[in-house]
PDB file of N, CA and C in Angstrom:
ATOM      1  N   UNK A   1     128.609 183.832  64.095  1.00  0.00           N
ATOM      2  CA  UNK A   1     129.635 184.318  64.972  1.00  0.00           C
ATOM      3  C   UNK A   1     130.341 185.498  64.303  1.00  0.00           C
ATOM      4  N   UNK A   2     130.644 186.438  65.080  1.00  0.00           N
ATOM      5  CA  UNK A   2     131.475 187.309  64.591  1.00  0.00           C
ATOM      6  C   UNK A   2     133.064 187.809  65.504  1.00  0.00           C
ATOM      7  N   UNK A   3     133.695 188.194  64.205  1.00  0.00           N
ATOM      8  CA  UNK A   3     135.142 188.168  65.352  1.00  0.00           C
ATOM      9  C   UNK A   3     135.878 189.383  64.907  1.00  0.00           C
ATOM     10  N   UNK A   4     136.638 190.078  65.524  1.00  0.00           N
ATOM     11  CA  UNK A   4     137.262 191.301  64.903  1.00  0.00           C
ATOM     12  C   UNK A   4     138.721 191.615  65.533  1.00  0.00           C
ATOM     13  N   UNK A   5     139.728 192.118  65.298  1.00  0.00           N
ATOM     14  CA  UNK A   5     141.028 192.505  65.032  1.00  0.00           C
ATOM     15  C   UNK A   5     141.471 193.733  64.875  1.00  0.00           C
ATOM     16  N   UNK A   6     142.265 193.642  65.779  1.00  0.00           N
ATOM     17  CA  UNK A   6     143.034 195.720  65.319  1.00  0.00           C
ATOM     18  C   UNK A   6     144.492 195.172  64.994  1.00  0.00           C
ATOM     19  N   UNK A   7     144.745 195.752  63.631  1.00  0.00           N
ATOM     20  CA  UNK A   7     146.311 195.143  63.403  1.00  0.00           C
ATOM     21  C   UNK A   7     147.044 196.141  62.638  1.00  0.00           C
ATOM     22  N   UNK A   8     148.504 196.045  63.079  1.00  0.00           N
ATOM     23  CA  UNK A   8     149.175 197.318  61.579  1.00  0.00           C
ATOM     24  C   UNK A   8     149.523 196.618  61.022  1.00  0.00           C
ATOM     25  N   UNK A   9     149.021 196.850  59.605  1.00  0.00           N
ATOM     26  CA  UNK A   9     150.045 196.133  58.730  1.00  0.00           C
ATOM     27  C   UNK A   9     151.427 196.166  58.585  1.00  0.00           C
ATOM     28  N   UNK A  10     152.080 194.850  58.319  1.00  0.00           N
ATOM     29  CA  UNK A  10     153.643 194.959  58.140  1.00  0.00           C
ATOM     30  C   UNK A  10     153.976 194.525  57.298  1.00  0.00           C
ATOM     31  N   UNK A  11     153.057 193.957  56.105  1.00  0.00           N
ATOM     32  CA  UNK A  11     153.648 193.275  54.643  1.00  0.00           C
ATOM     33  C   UNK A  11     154.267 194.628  54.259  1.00  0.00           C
ATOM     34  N   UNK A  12     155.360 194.148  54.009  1.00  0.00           N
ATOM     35  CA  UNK A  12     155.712 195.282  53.051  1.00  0.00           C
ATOM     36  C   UNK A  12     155.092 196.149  52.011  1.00  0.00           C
ATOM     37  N   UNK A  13     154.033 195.477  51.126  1.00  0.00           N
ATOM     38  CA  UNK A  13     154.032 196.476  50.027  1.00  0.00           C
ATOM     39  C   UNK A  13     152.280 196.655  50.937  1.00  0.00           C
ATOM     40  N   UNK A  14     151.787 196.744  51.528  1.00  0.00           N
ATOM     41  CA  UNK A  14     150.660 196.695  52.178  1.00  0.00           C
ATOM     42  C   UNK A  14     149.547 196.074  52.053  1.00  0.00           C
ATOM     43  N   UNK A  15     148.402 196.560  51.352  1.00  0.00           N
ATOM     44  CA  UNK A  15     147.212 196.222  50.781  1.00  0.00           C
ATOM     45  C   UNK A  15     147.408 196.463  49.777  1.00  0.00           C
ATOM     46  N   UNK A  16     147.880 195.714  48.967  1.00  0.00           N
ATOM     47  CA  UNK A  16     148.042 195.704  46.989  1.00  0.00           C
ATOM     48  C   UNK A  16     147.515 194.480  46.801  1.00  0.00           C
ATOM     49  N   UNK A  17     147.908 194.491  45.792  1.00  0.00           N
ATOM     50  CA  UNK A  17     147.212 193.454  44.153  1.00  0.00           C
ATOM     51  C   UNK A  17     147.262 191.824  44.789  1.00  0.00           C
ATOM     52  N   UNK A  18     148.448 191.540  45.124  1.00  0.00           N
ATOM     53  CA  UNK A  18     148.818 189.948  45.676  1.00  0.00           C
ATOM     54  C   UNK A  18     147.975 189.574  46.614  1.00  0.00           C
ATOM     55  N   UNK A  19     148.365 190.639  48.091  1.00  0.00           N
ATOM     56  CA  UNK A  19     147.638 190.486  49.055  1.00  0.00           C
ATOM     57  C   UNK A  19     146.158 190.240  49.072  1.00  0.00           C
ATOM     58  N   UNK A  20     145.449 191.503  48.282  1.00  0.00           N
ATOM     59  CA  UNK A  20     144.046 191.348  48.364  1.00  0.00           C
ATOM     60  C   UNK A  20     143.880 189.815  47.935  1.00  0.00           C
ATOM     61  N   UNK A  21     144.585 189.520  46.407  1.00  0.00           N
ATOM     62  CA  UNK A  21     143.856 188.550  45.923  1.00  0.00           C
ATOM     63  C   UNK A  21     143.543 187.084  46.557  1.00  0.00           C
ATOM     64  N   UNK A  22     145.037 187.606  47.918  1.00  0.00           N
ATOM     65  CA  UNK A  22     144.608 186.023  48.588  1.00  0.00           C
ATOM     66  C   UNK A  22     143.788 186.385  49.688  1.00  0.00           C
ATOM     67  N   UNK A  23     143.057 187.839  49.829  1.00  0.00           N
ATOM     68  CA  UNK A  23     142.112 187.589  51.143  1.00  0.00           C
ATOM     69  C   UNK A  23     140.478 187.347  50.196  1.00  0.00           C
ATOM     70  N   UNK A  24     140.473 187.947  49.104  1.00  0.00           N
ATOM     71  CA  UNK A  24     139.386 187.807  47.975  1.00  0.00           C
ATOM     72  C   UNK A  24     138.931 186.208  47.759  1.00  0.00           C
ATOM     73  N   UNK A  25     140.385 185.486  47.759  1.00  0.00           N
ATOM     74  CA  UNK A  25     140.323 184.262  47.501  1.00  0.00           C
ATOM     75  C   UNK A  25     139.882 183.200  48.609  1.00  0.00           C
ATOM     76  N   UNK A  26     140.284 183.963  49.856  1.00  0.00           N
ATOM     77  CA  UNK A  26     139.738 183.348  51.213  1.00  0.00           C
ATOM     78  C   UNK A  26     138.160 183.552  51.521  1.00  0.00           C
ATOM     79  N   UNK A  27     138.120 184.673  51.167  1.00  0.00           N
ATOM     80  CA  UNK A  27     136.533 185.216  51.738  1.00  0.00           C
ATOM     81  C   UNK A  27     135.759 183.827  50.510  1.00  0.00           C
ATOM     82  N   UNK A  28     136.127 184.138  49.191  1.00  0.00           N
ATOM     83  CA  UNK A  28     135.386 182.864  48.339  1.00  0.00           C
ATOM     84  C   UNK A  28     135.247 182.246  48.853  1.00  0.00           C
ATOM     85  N   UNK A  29     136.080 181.353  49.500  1.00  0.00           N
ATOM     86  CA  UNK A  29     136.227 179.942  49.769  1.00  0.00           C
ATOM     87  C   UNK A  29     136.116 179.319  51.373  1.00  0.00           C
ATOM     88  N   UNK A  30     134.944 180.522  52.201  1.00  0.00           N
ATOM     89  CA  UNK A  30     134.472 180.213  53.229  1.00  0.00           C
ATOM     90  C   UNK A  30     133.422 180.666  53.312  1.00  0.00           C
ATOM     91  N   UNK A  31     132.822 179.847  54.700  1.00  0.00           N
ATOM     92  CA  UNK A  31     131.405 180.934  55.115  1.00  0.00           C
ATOM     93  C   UNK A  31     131.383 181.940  55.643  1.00  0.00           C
ATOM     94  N   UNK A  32     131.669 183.001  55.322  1.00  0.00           N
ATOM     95  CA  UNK A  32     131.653 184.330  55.993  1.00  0.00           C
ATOM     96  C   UNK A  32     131.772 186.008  55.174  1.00  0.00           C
ATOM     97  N   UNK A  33     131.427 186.759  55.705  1.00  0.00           N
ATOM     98  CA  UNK A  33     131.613 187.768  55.132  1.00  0.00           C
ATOM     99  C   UNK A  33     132.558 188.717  56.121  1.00  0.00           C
ATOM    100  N   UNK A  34     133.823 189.519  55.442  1.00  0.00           N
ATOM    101  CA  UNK A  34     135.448 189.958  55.751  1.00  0.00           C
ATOM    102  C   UNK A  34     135.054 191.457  55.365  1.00  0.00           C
ATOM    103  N   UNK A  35     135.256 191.758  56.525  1.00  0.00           N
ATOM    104  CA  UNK A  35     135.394 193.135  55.655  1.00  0.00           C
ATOM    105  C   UNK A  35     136.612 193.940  56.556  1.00  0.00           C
ATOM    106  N   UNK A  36     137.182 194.935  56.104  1.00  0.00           N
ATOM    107  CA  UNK A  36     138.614 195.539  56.259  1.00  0.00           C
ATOM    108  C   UNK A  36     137.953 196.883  56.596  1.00  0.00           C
ATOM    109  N   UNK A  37     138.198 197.715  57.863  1.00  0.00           N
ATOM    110  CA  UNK A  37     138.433 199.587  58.085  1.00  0.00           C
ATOM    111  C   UNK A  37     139.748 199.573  58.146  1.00  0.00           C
ATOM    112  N   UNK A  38     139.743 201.325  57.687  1.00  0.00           N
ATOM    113  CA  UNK A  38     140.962 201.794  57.904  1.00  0.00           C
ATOM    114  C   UNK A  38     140.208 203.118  58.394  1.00  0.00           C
ATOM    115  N   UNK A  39     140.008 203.484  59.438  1.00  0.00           N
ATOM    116  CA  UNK A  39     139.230 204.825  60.098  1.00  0.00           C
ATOM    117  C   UNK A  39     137.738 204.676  59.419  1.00  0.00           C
ATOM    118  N   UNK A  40     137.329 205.549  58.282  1.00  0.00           N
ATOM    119  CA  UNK A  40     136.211 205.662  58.195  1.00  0.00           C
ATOM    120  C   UNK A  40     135.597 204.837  56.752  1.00  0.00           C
ATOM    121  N   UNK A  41     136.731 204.523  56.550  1.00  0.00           N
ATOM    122  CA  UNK A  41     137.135 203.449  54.913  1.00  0.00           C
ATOM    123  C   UNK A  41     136.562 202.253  55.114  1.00  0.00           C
ATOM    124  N   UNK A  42     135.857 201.702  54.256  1.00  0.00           N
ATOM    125  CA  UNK A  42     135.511 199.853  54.872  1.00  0.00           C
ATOM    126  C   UNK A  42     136.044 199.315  53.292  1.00  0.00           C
ATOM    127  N   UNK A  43     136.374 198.243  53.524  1.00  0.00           N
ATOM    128  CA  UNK A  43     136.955 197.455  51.929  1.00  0.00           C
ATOM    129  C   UNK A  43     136.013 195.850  52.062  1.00  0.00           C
ATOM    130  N   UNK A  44     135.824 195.778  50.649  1.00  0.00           N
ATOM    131  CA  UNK A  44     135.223 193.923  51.480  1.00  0.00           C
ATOM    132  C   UNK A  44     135.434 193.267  50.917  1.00  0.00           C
ATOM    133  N   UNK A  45     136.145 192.024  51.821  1.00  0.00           N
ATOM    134  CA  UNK A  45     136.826 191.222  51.268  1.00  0.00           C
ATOM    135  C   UNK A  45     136.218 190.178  50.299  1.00  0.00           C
ATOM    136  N   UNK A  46     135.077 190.642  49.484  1.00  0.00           N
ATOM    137  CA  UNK A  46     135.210 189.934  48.089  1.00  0.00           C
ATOM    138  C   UNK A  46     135.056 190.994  47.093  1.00  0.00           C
ATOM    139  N   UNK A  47     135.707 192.099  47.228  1.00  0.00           N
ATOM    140  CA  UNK A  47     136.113 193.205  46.287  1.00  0.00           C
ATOM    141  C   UNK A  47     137.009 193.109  45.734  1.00  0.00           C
ATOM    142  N   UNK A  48     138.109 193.137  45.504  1.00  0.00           N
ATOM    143  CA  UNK A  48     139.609 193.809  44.774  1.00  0.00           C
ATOM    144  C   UNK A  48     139.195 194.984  45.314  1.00  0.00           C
ATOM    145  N   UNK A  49     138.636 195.986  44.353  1.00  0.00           N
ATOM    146  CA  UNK A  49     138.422 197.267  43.936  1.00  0.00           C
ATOM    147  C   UNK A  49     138.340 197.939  45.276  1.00  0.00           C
ATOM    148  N   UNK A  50     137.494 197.226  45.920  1.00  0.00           N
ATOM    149  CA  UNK A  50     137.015 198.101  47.249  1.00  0.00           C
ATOM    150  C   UNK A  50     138.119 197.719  48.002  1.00  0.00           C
ATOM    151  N   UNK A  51     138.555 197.183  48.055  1.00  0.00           N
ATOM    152  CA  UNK A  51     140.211 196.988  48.913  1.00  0.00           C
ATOM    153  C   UNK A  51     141.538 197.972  48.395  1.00  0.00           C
ATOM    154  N   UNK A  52     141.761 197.565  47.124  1.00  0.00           N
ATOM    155  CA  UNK A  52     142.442 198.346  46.953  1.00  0.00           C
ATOM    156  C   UNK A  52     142.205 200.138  47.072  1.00  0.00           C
ATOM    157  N   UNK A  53     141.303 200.329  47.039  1.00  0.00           N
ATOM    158  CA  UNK A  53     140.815 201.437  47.109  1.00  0.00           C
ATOM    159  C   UNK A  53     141.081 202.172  48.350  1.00  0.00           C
ATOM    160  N   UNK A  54     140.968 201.462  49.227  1.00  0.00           N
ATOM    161  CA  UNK A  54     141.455 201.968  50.384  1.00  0.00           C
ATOM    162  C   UNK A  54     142.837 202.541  50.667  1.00  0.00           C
ATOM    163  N   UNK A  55     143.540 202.267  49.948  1.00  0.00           N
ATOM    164  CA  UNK A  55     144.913 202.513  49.960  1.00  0.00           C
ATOM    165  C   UNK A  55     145.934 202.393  51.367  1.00  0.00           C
ATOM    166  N   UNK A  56     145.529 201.291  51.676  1.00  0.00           N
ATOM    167  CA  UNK A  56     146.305 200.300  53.050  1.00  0.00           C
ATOM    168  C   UNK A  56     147.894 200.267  53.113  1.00  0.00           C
ATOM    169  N   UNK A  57     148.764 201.296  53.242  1.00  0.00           N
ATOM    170  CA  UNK A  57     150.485 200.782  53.441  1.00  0.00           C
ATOM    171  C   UNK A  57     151.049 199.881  54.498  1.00  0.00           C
ATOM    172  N   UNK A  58     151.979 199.491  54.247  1.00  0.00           N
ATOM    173  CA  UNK A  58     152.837 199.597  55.885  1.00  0.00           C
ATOM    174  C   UNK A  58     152.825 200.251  56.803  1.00  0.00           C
ATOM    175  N   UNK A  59     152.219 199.640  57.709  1.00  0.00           N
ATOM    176  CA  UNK A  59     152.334 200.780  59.218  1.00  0.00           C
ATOM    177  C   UNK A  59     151.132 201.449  59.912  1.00  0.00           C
ATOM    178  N   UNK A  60     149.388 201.477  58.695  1.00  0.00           N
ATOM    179  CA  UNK A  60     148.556 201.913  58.449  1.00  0.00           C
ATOM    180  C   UNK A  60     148.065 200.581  60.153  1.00  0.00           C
ATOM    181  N   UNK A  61     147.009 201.099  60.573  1.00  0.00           N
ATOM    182  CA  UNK A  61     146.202 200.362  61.427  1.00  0.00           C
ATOM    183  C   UNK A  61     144.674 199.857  60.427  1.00  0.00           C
ATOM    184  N   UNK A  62     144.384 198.671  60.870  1.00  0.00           N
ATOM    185  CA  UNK A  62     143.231 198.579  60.470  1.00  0.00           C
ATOM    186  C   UNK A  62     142.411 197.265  61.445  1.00  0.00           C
ATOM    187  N   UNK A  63     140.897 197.563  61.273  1.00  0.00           N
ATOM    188  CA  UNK A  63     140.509 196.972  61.758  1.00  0.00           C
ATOM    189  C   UNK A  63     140.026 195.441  60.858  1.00  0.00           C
ATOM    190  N   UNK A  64     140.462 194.566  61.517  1.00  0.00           N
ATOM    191  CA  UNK A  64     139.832 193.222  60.430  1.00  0.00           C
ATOM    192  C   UNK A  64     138.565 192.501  61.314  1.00  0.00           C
ATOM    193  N   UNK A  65     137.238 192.204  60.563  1.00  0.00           N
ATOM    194  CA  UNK A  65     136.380 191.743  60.923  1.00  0.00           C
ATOM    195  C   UNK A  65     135.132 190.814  59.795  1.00  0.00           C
ATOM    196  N   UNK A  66     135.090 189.952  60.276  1.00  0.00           N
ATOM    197  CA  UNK A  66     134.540 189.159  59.869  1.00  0.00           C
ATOM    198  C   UNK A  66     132.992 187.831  60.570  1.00  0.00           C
ATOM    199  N   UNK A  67     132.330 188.094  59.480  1.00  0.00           N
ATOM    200  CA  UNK A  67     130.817 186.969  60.252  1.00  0.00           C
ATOM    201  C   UNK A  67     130.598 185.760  59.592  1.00  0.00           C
ATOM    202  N   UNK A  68     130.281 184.546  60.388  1.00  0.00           N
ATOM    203  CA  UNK A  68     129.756 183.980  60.047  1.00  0.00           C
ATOM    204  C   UNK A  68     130.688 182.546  60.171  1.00  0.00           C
ATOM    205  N   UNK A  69     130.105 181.526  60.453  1.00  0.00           N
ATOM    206  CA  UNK A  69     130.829 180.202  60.485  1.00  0.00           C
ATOM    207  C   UNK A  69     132.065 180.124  60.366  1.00  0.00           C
ATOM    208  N   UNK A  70     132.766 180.630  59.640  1.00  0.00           N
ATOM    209  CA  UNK A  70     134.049 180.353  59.560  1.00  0.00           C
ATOM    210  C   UNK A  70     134.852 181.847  59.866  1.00  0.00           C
ATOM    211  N   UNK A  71     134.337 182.323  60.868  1.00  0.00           N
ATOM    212  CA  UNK A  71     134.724 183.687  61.237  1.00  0.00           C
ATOM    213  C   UNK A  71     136.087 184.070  61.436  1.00  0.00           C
ATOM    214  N   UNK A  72     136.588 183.106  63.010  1.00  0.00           N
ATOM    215  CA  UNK A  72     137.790 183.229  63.636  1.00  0.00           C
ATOM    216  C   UNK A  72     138.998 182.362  62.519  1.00  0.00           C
ATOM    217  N   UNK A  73     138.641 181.239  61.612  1.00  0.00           N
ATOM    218  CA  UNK A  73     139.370 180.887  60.634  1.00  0.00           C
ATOM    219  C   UNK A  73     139.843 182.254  59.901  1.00  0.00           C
ATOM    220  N   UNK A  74     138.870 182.827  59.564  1.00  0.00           N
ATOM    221  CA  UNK A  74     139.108 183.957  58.437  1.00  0.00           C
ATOM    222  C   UNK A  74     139.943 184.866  59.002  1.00  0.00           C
ATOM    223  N   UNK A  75     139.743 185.525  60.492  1.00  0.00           N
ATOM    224  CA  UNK A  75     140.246 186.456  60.816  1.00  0.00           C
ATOM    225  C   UNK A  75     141.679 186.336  60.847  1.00  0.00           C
ATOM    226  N   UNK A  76     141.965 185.036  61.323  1.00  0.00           N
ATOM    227  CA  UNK A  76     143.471 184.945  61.702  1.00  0.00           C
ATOM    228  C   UNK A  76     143.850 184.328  59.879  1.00  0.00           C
ATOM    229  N   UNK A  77     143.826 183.701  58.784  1.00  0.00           N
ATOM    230  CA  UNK A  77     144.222 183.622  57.915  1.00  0.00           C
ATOM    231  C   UNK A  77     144.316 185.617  57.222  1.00  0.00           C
ATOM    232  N   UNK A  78     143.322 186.540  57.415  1.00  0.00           N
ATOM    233  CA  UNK A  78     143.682 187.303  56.865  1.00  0.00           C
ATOM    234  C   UNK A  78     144.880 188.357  57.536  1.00  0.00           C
ATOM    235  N   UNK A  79     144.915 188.452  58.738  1.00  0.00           N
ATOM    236  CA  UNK A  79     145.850 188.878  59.881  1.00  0.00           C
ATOM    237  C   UNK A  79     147.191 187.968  59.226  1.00  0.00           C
ATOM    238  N   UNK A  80     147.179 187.105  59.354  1.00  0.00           N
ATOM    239  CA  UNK A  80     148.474 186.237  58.263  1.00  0.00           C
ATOM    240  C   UNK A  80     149.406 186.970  57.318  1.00  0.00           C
ATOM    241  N   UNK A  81     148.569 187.847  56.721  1.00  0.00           N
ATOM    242  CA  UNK A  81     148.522 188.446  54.746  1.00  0.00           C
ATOM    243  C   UNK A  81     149.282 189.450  55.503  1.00  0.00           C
ATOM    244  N   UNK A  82     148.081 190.260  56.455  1.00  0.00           N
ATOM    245  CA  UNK A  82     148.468 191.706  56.464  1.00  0.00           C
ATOM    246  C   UNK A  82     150.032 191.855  57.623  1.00  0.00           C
ATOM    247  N   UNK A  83     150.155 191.078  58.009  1.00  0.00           N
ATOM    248  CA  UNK A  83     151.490 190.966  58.892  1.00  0.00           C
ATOM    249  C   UNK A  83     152.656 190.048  58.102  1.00  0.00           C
ATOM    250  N   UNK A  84     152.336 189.522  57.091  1.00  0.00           N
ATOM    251  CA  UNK A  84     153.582 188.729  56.773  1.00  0.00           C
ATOM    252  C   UNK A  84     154.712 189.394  56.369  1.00  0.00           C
ATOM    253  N   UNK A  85     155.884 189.338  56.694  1.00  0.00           N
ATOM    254  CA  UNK A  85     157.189 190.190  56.168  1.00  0.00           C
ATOM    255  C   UNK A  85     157.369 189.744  54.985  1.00  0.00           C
ATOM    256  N   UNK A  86     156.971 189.019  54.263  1.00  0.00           N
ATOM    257  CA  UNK A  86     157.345 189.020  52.918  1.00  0.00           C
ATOM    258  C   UNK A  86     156.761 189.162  51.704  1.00  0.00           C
ATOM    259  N   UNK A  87     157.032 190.050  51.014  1.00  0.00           N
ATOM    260  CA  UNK A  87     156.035 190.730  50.182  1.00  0.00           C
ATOM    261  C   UNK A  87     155.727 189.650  49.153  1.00  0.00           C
ATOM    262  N   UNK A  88     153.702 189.816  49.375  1.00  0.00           N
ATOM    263  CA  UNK A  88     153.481 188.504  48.832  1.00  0.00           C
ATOM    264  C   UNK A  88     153.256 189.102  46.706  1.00  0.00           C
TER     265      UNK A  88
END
């Protein structure tokens, strides 16, 4: 199965160090493969590097998408991260 998301981020500090590590830590610990656009940028969510790399702020749009068994789990736990008001 595959499932996908258009979201702005609103964590405050955006796509940094915390955040990734708990979508890094999600993608581990399911069946699926996550991956993050930001226009022509893709990040994947068992990178760090390639996430952070993207350089994701507040306010930035991105697309979240993800395959595989535990798809729609993933999508909405990582939609979680990237919208939470409190900087994780």
């Amino acid at each position: 199965m595959a499932v996908e998301n258009l979201v702005t981020v609103t964590n405050p500090v955006g796509l940094h160090a915390r955040p990734v590590a708990q979508i890094v830590e999600l993608a581990r610990s399911l069946e699926v493969v996550i991956t993050i656009n930001k226009g022509e940028t893709v990040g994947h969510g068992h990178s760090t590097l390639s996430m952070l790399a993207m350089g994701v702020v507040t306010g930035d749009e991105v697309v979240v998408r993800a395959t595989g068994k535990d798809a729609e789990i993933a999508v909405q736990e990582v939609l979680a991260v990237l919208t939470s008001r409190e900087p994780s």
